[in-house]
Protein backbone atom coordinates (compact mmCIF):
# COMPACT_ATOMS: atom_id res chain seq x y z
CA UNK A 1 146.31 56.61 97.23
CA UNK A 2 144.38 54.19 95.18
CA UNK A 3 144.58 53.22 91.88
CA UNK A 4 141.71 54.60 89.54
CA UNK A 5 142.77 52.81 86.18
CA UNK A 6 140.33 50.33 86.27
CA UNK A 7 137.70 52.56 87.36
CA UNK A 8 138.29 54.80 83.91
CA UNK A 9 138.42 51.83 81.47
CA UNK A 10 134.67 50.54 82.97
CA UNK A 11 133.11 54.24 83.24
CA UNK A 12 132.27 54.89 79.62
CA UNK A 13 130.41 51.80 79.34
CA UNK A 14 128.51 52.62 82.85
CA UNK A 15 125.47 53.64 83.15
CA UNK A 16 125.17 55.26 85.95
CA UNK A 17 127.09 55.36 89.39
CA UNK A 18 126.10 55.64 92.94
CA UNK A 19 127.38 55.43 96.59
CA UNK A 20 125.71 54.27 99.50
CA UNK A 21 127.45 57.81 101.85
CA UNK A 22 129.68 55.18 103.72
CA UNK A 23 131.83 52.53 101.36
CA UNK A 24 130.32 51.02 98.69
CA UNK A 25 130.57 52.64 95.63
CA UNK A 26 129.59 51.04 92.58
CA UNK A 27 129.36 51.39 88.82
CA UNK A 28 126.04 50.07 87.32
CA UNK A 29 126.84 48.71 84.09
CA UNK A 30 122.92 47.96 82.83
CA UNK A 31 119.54 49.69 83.11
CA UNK A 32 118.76 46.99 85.15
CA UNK A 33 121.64 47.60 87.65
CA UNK A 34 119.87 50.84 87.72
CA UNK A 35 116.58 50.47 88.70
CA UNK A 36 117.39 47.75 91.22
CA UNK A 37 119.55 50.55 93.00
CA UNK A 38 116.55 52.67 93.18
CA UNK A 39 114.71 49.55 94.33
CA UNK A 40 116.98 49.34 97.18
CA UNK A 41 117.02 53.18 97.47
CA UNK A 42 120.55 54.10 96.65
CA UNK A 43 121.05 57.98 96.82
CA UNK A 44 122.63 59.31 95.24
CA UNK A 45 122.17 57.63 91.46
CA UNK A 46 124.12 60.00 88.70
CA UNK A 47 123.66 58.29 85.18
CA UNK A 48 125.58 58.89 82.26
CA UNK A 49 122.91 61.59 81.11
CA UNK A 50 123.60 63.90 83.60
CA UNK A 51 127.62 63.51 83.99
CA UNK A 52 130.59 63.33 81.63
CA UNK A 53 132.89 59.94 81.73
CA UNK A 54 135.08 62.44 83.34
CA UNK A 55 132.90 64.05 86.01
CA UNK A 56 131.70 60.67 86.96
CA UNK A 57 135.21 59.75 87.75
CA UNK A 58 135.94 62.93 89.63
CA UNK A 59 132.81 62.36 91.35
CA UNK A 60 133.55 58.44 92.41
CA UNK A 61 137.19 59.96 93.10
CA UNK A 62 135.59 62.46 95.97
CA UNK A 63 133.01 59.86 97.14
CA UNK A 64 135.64 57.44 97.67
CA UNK A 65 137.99 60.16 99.78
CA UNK A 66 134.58 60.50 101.88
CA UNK A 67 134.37 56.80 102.66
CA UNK A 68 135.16 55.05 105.51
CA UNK A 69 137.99 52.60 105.53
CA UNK A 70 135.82 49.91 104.18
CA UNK A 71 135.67 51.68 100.96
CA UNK A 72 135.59 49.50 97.57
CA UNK A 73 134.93 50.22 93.88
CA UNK A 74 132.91 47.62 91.77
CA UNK A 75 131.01 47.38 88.37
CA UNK A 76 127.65 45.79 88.65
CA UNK A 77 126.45 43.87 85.67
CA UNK A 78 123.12 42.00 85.84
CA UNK A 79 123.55 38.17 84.98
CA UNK A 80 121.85 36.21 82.99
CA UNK A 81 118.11 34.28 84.65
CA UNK A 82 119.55 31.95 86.35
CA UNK A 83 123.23 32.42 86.87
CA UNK A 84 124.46 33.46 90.18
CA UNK A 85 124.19 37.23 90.14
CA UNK A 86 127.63 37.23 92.59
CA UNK A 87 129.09 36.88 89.25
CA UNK A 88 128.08 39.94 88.12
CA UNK A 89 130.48 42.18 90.47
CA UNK A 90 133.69 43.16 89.35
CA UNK A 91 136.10 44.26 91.59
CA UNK A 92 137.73 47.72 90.15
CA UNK A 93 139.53 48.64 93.65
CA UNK A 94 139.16 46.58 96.33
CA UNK A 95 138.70 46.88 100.27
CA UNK A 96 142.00 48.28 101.53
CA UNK A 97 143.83 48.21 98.12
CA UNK A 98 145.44 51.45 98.17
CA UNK A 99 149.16 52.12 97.40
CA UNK A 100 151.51 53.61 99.86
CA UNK A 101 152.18 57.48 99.44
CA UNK A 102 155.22 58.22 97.73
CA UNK A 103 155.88 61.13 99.73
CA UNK A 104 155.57 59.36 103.76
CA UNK A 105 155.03 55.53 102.82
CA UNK A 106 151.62 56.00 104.56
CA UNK A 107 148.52 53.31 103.25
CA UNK A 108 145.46 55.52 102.14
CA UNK A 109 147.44 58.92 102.41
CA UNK A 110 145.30 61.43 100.33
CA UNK A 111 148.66 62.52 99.15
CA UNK A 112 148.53 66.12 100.91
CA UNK A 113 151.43 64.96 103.53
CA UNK A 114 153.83 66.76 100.95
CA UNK A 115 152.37 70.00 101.47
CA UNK A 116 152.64 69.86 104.65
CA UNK A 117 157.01 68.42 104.42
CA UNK A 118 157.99 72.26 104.47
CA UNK A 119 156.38 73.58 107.14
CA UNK A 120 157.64 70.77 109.37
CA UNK A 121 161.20 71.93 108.90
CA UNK A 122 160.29 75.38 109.49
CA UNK A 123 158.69 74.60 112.53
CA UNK A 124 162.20 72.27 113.78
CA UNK A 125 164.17 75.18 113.28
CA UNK A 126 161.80 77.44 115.26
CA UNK A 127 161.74 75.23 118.31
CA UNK A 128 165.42 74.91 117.83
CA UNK A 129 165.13 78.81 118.19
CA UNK A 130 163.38 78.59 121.92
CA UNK A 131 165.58 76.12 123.10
């Protein structure tokens, strides 16, 4: 599962997020981050008038389980005329920086394969049953 700390400590500031439907999934910091994601046709754009801090994180939290492996979290501040507007992204969770599931050890694990640790046994103990 990843790590959404950083993601909460950047979202009240944000202005709006948005999510290109495959990985990248960005919080725009700055009007301006705004309207050049509508420039580039981003959809879906959510700003900060339409969504709680909270829902916006819920809402990066289910477009990031709907993301392919690629998937990455940054804040998107427009730089100053001039300066190298690279410097403006902040990683908050980077391409394949998830931690390992408590539960099976597996990378990216959406943390269900504990549900799922019960009815394994059951089924053991049925096969054991047939044999």
């Amino acid at each position: 599962m990843a790590n959404f700390d950083l993601v909460w400590e950047n979202i009240g500031e944000a202005k709006a997020i948005t999510w290109d439907t495959c990985h990248k999934i960005y919080l725009l910091m700055d009007n301006e981050q705004v309207a050049e994601m509508r420039e580039l046709e981003y959809d879906p754009i959510i700003t900060a008038e339409q969504m709680t801090p909270n829902e916006m994180l819920e809402t990066i939290k289910r477009w990031f389980d709907e993301s392919c492996a690629l998937r990455f979290v940054s804040a998107v501040s427009t730089m100053p005329h001039g300066e190298d507007a690279n410097l403006g992204f902040e990683t908050l969770i980077g391409q394949f920086e998830e931690e390992d599931c408590e539960d099976c050890g597996e990378r990216g694990c959406k943390g269900v394969c504990a549900d799922f640790e019960d009815d394994e046994d059951e089924d053991d103990d049925e096969d054991e049953d047939w044999g």
